[in-house]
C-alpha atoms as a PDB file:
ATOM      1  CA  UNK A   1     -16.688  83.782 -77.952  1.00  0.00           C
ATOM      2  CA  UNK A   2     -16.183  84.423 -74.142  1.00  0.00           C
ATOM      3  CA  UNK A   3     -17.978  82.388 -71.692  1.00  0.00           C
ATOM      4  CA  UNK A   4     -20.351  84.122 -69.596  1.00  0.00           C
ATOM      5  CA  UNK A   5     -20.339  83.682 -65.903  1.00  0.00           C
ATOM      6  CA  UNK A   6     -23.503  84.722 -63.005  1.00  0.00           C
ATOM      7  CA  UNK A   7     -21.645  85.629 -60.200  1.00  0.00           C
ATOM      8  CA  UNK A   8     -24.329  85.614 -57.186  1.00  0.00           C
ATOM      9  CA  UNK A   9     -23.177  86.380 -53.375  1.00  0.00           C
ATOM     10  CA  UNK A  10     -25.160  88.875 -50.949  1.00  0.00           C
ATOM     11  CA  UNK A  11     -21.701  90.408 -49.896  1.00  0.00           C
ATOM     12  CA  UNK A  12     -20.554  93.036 -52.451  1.00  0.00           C
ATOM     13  CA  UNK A  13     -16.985  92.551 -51.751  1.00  0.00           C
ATOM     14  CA  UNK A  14     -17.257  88.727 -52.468  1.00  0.00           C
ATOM     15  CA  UNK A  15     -19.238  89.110 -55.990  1.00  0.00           C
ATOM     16  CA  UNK A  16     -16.718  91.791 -56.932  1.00  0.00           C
ATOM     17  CA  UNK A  17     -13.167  89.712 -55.967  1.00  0.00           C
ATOM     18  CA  UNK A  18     -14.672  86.508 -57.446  1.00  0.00           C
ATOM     19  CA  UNK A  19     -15.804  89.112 -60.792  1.00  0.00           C
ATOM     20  CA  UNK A  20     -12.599  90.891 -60.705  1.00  0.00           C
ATOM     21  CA  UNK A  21     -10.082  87.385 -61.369  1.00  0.00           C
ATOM     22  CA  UNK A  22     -12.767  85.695 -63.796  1.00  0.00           C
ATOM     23  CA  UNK A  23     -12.451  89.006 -65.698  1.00  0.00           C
ATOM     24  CA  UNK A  24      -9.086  88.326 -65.421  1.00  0.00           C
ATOM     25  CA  UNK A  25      -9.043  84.819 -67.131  1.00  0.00           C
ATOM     26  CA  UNK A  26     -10.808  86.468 -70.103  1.00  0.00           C
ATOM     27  CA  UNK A  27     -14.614  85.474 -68.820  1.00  0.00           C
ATOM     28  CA  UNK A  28     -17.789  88.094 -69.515  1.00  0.00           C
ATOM     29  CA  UNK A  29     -19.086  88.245 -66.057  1.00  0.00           C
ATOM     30  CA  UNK A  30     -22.904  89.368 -65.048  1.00  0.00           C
ATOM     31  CA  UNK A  31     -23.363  89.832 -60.970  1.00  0.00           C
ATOM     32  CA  UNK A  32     -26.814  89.412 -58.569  1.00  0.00           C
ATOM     33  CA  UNK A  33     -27.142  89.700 -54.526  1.00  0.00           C
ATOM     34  CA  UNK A  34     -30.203  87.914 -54.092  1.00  0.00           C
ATOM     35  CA  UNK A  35     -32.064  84.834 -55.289  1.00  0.00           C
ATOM     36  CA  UNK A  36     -34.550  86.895 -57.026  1.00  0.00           C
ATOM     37  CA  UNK A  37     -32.022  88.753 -58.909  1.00  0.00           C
ATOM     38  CA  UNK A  38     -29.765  84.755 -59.588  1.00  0.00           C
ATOM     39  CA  UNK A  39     -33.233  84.062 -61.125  1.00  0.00           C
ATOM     40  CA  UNK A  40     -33.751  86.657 -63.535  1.00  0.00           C
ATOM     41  CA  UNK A  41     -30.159  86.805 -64.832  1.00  0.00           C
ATOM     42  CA  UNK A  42     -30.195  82.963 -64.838  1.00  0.00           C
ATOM     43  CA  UNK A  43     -33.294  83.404 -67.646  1.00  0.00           C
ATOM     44  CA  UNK A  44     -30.396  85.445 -69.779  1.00  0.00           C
ATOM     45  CA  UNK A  45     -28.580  82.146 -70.062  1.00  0.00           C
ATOM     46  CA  UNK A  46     -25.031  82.494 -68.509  1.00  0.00           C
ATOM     47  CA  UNK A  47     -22.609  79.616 -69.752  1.00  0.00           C
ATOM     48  CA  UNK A  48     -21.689  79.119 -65.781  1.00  0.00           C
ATOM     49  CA  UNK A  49     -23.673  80.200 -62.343  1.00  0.00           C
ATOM     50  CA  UNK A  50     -21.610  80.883 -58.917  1.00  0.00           C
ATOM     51  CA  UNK A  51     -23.743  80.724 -56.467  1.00  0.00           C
ATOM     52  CA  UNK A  52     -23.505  81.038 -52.661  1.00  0.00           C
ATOM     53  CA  UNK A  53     -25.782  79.356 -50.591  1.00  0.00           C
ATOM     54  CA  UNK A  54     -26.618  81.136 -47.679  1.00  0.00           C
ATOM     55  CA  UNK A  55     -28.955  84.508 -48.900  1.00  0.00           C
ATOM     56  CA  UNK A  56     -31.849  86.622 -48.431  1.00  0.00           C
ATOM     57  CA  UNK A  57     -34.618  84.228 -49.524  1.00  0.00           C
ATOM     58  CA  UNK A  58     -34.922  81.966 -51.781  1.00  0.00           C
ATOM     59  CA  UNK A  59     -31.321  81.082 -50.503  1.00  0.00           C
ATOM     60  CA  UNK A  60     -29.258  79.046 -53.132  1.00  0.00           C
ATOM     61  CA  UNK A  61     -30.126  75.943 -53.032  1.00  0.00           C
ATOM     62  CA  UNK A  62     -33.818  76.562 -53.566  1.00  0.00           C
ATOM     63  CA  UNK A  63     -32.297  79.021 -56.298  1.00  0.00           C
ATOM     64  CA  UNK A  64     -30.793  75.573 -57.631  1.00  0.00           C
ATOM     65  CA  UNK A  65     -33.988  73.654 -57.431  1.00  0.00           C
ATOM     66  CA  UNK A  66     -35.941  75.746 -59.457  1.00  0.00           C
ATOM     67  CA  UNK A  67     -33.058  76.470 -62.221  1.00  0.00           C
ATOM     68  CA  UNK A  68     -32.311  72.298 -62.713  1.00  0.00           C
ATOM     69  CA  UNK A  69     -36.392  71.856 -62.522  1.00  0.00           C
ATOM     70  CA  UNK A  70     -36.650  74.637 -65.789  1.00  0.00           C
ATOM     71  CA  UNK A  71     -35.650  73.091 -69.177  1.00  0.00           C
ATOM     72  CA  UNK A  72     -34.684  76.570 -69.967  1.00  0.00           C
ATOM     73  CA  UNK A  73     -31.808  76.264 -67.448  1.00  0.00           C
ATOM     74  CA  UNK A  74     -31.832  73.142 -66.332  1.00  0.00           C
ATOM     75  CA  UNK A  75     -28.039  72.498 -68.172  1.00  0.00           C
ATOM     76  CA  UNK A  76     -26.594  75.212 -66.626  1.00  0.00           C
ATOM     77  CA  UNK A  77     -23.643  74.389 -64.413  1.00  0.00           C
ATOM     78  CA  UNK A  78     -23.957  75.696 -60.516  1.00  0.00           C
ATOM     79  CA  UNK A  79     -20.878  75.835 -58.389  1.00  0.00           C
ATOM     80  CA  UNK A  80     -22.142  76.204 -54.907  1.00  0.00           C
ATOM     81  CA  UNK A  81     -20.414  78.795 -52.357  1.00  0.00           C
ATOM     82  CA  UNK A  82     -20.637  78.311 -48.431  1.00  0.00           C
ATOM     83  CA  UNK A  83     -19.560  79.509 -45.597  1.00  0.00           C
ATOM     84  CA  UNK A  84     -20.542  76.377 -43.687  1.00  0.00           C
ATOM     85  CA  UNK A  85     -18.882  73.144 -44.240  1.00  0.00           C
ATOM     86  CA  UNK A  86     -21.132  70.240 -43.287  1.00  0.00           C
ATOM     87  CA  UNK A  87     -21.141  67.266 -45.256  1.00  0.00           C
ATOM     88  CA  UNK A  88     -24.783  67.166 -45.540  1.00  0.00           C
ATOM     89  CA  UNK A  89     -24.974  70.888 -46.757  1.00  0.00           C
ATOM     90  CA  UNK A  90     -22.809  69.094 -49.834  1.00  0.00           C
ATOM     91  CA  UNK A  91     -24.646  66.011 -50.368  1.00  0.00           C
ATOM     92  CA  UNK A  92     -28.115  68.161 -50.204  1.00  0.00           C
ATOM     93  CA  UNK A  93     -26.345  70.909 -53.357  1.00  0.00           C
ATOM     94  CA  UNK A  94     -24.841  68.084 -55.276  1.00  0.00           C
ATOM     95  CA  UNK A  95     -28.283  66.177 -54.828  1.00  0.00           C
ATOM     96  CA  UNK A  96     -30.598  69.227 -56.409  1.00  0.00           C
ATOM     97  CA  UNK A  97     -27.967  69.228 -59.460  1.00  0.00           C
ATOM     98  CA  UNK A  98     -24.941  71.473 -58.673  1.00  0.00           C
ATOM     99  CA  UNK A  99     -21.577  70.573 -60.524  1.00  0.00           C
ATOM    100  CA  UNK A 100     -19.247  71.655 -58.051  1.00  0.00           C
ATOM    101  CA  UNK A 101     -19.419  72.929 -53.977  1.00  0.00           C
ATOM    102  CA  UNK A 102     -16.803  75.083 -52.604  1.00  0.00           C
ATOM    103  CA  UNK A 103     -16.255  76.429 -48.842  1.00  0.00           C
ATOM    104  CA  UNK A 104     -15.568  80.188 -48.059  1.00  0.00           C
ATOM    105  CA  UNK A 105     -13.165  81.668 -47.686  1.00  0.00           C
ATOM    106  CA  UNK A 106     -12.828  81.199 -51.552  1.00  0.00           C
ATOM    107  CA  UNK A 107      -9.458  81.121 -52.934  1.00  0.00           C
ATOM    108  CA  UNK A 108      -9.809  82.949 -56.441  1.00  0.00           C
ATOM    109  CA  UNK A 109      -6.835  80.310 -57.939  1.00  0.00           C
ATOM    110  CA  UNK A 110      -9.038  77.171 -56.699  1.00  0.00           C
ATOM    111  CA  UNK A 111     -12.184  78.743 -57.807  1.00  0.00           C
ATOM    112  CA  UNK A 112     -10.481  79.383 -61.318  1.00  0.00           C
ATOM    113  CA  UNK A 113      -9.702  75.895 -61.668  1.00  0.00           C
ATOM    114  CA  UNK A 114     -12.683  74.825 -60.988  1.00  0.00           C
ATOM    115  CA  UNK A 115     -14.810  76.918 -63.734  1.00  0.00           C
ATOM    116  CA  UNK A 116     -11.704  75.389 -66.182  1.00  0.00           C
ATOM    117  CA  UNK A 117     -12.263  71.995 -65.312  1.00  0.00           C
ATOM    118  CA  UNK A 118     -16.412  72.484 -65.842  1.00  0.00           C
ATOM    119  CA  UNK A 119     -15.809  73.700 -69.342  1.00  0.00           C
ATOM    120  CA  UNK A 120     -13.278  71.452 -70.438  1.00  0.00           C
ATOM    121  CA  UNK A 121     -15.468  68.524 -70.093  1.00  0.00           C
ATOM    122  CA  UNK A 122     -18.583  70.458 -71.727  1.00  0.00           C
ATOM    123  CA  UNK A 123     -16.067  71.240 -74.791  1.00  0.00           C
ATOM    124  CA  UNK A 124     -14.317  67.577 -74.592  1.00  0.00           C
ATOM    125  CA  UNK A 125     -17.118  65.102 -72.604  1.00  0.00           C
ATOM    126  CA  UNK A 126     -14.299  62.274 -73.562  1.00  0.00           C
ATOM    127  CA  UNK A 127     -14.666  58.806 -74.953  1.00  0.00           C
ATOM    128  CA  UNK A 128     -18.384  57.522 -73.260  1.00  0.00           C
ATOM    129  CA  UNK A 129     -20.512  60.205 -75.272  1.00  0.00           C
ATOM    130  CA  UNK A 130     -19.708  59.337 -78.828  1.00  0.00           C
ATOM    131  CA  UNK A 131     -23.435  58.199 -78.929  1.00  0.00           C
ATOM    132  CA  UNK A 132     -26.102  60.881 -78.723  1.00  0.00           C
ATOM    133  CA  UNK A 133     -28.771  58.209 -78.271  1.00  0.00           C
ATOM    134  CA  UNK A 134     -28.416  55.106 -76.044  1.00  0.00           C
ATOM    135  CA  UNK A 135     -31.518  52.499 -75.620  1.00  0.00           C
ATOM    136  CA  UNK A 136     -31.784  50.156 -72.867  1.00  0.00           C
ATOM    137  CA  UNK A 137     -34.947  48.314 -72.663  1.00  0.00           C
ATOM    138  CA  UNK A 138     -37.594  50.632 -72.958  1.00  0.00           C
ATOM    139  CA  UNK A 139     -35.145  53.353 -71.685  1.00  0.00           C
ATOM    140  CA  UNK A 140     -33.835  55.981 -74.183  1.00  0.00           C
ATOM    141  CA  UNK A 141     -31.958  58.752 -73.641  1.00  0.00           C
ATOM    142  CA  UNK A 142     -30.802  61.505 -76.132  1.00  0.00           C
ATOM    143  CA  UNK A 143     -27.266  63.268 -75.006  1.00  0.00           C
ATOM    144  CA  UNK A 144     -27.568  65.684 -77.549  1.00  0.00           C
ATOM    145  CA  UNK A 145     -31.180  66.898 -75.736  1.00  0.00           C
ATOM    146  CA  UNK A 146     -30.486  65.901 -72.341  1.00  0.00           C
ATOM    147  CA  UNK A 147     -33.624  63.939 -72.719  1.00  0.00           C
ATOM    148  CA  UNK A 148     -34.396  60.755 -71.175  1.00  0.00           C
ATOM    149  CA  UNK A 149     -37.664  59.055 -72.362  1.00  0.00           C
ATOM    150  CA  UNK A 150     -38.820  55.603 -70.097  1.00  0.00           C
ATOM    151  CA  UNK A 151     -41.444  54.106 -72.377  1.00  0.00           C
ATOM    152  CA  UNK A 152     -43.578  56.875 -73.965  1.00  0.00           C
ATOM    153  CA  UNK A 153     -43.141  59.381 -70.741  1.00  0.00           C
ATOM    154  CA  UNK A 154     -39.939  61.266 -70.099  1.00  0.00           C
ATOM    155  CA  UNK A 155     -38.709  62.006 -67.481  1.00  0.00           C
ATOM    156  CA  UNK A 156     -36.527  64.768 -66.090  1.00  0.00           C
ATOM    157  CA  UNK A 157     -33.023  63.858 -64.865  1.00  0.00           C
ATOM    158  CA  UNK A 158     -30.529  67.145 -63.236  1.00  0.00           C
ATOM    159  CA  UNK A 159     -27.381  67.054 -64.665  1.00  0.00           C
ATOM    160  CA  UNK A 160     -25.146  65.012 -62.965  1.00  0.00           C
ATOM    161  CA  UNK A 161     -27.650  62.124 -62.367  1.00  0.00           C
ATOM    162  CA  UNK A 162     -27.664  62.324 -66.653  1.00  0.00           C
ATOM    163  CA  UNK A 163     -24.221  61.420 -66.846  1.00  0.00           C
ATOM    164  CA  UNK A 164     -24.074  59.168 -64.329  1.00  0.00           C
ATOM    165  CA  UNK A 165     -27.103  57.011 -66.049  1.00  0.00           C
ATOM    166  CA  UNK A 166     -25.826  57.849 -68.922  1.00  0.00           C
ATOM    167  CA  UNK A 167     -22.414  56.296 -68.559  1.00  0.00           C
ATOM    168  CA  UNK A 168     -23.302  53.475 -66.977  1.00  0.00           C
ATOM    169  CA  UNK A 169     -25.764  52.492 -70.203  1.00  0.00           C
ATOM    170  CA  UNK A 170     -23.248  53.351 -72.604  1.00  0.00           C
ATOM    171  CA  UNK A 171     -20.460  50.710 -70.834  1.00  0.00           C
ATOM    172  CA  UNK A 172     -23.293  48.353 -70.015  1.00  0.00           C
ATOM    173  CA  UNK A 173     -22.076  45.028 -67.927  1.00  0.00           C
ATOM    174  CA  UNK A 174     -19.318  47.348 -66.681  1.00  0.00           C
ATOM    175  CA  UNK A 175     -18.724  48.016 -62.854  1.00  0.00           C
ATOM    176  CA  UNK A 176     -18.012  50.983 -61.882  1.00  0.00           C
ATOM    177  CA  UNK A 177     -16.673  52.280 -58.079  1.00  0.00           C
ATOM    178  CA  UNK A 178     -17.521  55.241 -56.213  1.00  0.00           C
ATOM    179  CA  UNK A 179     -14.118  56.926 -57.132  1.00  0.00           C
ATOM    180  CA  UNK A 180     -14.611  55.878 -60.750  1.00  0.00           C
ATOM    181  CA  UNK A 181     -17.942  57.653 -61.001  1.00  0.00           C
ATOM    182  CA  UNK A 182     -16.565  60.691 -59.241  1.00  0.00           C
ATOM    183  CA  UNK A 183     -13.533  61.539 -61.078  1.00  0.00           C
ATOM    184  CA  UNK A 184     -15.482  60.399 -64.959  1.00  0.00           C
ATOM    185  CA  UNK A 185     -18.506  62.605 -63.972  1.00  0.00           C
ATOM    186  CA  UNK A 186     -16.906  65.649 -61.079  1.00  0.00           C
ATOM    187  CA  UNK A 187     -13.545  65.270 -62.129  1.00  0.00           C
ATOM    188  CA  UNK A 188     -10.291  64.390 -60.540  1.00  0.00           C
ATOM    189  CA  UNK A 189      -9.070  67.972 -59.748  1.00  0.00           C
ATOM    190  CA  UNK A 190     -12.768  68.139 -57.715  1.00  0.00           C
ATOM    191  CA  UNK A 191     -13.077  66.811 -53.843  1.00  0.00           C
ATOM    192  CA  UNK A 192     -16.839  65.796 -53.027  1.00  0.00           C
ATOM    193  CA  UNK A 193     -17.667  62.617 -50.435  1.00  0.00           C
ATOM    194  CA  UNK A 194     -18.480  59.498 -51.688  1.00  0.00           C
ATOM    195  CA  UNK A 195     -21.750  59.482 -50.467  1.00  0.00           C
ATOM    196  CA  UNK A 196     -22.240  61.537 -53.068  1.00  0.00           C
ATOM    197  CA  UNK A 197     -22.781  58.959 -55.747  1.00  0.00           C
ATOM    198  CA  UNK A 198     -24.776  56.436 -53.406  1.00  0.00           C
ATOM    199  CA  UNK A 199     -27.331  59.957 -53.308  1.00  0.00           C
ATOM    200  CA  UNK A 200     -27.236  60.205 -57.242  1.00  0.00           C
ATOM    201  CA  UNK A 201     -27.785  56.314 -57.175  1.00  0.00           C
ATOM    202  CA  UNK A 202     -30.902  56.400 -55.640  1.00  0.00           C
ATOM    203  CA  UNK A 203     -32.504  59.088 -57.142  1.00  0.00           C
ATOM    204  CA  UNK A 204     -31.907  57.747 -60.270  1.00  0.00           C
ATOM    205  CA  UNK A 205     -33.218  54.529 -59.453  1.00  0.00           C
ATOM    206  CA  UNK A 206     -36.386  56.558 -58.061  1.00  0.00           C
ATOM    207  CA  UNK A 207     -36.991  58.457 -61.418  1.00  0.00           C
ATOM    208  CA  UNK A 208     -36.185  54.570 -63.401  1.00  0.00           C
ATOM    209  CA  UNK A 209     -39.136  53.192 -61.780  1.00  0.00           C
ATOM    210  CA  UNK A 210     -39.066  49.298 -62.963  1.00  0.00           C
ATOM    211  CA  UNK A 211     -36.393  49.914 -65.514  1.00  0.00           C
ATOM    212  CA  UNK A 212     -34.002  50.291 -62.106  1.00  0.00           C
ATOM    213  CA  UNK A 213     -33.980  46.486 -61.601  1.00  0.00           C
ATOM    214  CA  UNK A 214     -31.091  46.835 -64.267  1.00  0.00           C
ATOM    215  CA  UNK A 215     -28.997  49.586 -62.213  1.00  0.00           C
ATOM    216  CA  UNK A 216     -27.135  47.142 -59.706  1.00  0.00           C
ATOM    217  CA  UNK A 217     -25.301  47.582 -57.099  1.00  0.00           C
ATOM    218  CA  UNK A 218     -22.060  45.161 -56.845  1.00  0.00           C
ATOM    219  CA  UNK A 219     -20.980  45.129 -53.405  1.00  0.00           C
ATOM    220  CA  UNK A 220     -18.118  46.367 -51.778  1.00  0.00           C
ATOM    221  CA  UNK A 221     -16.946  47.459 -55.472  1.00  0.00           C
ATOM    222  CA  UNK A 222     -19.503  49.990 -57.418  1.00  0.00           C
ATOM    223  CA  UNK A 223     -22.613  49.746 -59.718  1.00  0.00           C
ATOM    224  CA  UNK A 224     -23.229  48.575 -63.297  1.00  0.00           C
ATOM    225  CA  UNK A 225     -25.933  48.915 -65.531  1.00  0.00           C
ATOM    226  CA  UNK A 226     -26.931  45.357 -67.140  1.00  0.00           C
ATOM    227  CA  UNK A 227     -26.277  44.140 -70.625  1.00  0.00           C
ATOM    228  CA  UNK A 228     -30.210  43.699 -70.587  1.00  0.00           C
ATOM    229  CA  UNK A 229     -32.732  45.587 -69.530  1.00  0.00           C
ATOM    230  CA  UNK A 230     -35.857  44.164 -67.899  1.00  0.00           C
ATOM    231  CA  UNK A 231     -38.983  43.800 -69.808  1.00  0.00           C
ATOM    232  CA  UNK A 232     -41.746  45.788 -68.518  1.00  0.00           C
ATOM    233  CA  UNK A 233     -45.700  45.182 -69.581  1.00  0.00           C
END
């Protein structure tokens, strides 16, 4: 079955190159020029969403927001578009949930790879996810929801932060570095700042309340998960 793709730019000529090659590599491709329209073909579940940042409002990263806050869409992979190339416009998309962030002009080749390399690891997540569930303590989460469940309350975790948490529980007592984290969870063929994971970090540790005492931080080398989690009463 083809994988379907949201293309979503407010310049026509830029929805219909990006359309045009994905067509090309054999993808069913769907096309908005607004955040109003991204939302509304977003509800028809595409596999993939390309979405530039800068548009008529809400611009795409409050598009982003509201798809990763909806358990409807919330697993939906975003690559972000931008004709800007600060490193805190990056940090802020990968923050809200986005898999992937790519500066304009887009080369169609790159932007190819990139949509490969996303469903790859969907279709082969590797080694680390043989386990749907994982417990820690009174942490549980479910990969085969994309649940996670502190005590009797769950709580919501974008995508990325879930595979982040969740491969640090499932190779518990394990360090991991910044690069480690990047390549297992973005990929190697994928170029994002390592400040990236430091802002994943924390907002996990935010949503882990006192379960985050277990998410440590080994300096000047990476973060590990404990072999134990702390008891909370």
């Amino acid at each position: 079955m083809k994988k379907k793709v949201l293309v979503v730019d407010d310049e026509a000529d830029i929805v219909e190159l990006i359309s045009y090659n994905l067509r090309k590599e054999g993808y069913e491709v769907s096309a908005a020029h607004d955040g109003t329209g991204a939302l509304v073909q977003a509800g028809k579940k595409p596999d993939l969403i390309i979405l530039d940042v800068m548009m008529p409002a809400p611009d795409g990263f409050e598009v982003c927001r509201r798809l990763k806050t909806d358990p409807a869409t919330s697993s939906i992979p975003v690559i972000f578009l931008t004709a800007r190339s600060t490193e805190i416009d990056e940090v802020v998309g990968l923050e809200i949930g986005a898999d992937d962030f790519m500066q304009k002009p887009i080369s169609p080749r790159k932007l190819i790879a990139r949509v490969r390399t996303i469903f790859r690891r969907q279709e082969s997540p590797g080694d680390q996810t043989d386990h749907e569930l994982l417990r820690a303590g009174r942490l549980h989460i479910n990969r085969a929801t994309f649940t996670v469940t502190i005590g009797e309350k769950e709580v919501f975790f974008p995508r990325k932060e879930f595979e982040i948490l969740s491969l640090l529980v499932t190779n518990k007592g394990r360090v991991f570095s910044r690069e480690m984290l990047l390549n297992q969870i973005w990929g190697s063929d994928v170029v994002v700042v390592d400040r990236t994971v430091d802002v994943h970090i924390r907002r996990i540790r935010e949503k882990l309340g006192d379960e985050a005492q277990a998410l440590e931080t080994v300096k000047g080398v990476g973060y590990r998960f404990r072999d134990s989690c702390p008891t909370t009463k």
